[in-house]
N, C-alpha and C. Protein backbone atom coordinates (compact mmCIF):
# COMPACT_ATOMS: atom_id res chain seq x y z
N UNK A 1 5.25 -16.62 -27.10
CA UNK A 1 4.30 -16.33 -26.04
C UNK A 1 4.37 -14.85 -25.68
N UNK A 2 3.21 -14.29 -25.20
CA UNK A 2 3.10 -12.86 -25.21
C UNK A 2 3.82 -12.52 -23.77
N UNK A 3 4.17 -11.90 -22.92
CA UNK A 3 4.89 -11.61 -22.19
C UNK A 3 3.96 -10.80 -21.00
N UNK A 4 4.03 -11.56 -19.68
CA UNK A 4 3.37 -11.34 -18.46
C UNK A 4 3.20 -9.96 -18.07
N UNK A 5 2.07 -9.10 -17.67
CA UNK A 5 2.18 -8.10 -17.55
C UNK A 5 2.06 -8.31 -15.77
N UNK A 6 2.96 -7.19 -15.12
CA UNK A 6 2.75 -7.14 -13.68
C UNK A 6 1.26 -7.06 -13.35
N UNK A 7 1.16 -7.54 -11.94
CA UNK A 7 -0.62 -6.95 -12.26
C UNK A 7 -0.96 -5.66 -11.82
N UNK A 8 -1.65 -4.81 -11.90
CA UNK A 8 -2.09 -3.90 -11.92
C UNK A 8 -2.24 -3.10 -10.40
N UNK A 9 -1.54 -2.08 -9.78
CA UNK A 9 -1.15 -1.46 -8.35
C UNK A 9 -2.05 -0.46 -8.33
N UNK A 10 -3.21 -0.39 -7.46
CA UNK A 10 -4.07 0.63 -6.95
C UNK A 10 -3.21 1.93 -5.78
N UNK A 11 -3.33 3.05 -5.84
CA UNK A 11 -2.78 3.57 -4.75
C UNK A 11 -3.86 3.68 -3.12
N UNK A 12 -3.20 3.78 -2.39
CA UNK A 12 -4.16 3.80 -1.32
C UNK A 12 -5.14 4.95 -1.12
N UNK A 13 -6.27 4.58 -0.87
CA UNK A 13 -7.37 6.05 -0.72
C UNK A 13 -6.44 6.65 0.36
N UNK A 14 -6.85 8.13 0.45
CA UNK A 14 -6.62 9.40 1.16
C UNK A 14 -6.61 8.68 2.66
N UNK A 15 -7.94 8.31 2.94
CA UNK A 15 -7.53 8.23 4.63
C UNK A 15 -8.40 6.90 4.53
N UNK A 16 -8.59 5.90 5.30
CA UNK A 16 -9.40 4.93 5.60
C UNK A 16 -9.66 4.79 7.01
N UNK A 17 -9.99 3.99 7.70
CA UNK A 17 -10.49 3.84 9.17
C UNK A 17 -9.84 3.12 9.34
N UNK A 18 -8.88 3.23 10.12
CA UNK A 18 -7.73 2.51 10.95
C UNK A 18 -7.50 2.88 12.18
N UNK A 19 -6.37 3.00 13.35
CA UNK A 19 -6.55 3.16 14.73
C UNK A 19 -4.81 3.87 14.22
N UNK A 20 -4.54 4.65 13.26
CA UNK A 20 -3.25 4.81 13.11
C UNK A 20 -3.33 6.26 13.01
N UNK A 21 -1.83 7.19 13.24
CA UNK A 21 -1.31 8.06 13.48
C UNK A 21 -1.12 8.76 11.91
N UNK A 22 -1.51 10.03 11.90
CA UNK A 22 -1.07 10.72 10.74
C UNK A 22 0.34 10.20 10.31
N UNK A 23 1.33 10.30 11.30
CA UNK A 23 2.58 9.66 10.87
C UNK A 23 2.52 8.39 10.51
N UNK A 24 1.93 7.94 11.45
CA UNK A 24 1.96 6.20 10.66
C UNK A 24 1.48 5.81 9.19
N UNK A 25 0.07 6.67 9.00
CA UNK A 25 -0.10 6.66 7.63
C UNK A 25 0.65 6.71 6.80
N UNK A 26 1.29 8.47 7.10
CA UNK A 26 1.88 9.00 6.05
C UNK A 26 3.10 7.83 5.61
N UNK A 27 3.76 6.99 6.43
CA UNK A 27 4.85 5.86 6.50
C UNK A 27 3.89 4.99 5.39
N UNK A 28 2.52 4.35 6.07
CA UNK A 28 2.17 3.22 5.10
C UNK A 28 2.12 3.94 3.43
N UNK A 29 1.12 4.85 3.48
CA UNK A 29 1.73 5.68 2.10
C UNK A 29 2.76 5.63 1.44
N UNK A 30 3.95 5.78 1.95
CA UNK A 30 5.41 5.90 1.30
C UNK A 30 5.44 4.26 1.22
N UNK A 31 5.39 3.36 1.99
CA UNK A 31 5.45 1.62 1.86
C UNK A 31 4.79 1.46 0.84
N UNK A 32 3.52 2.02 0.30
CA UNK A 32 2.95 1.42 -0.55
C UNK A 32 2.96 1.81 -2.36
N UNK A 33 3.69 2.97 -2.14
CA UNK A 33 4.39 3.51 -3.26
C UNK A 33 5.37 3.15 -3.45
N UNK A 34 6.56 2.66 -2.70
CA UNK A 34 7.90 1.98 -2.60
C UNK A 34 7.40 0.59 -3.32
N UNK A 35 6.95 -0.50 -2.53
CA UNK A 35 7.10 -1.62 -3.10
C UNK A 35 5.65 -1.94 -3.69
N UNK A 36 4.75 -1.16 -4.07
CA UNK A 36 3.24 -1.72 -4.53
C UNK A 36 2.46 -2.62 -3.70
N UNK A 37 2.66 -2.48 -2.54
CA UNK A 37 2.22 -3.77 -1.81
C UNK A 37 0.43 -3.14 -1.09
N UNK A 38 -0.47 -4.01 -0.75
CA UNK A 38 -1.29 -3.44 -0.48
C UNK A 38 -1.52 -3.50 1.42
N UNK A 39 -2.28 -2.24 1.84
CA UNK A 39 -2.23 -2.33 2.52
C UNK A 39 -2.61 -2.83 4.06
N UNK A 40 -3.12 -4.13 3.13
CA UNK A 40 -3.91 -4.84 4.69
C UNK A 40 -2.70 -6.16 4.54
N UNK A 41 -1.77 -6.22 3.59
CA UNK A 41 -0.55 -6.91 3.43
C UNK A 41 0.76 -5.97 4.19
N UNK A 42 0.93 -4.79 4.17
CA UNK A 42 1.86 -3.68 5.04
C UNK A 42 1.43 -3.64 6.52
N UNK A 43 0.35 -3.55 6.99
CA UNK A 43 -0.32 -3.57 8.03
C UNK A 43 -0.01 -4.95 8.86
N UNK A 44 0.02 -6.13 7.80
CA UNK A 44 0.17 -7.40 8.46
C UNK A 44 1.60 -7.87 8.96
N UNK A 45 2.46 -7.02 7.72
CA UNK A 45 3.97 -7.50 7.94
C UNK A 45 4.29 -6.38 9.11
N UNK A 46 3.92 -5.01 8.96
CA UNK A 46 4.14 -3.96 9.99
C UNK A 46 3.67 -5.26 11.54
């Protein structure tokens, strides 16, 4: 059997419309490069 590929990790656009802090971004940014997770999934666990 051929062997599972992870699925495929988008990075987050530049800025989106959120109610969040340059710092806070810049944090979800680094979260979402750390573990690939997306970010209305970081947002939810945040």
């Amino acid at each position: 059997m051929a062997a599972k590929r992870p699925p495929k990790r988008l990075p987050l656009p530049k800025r989106f419309n959120a109610a969040l802090t340059d710092d806070a971004y810049t944090r979800l940014r680094e979260l979402n490069a750390a573990y690939g997770l997306g970010n209305n999934y970081l947002l939810t666990v945040l």
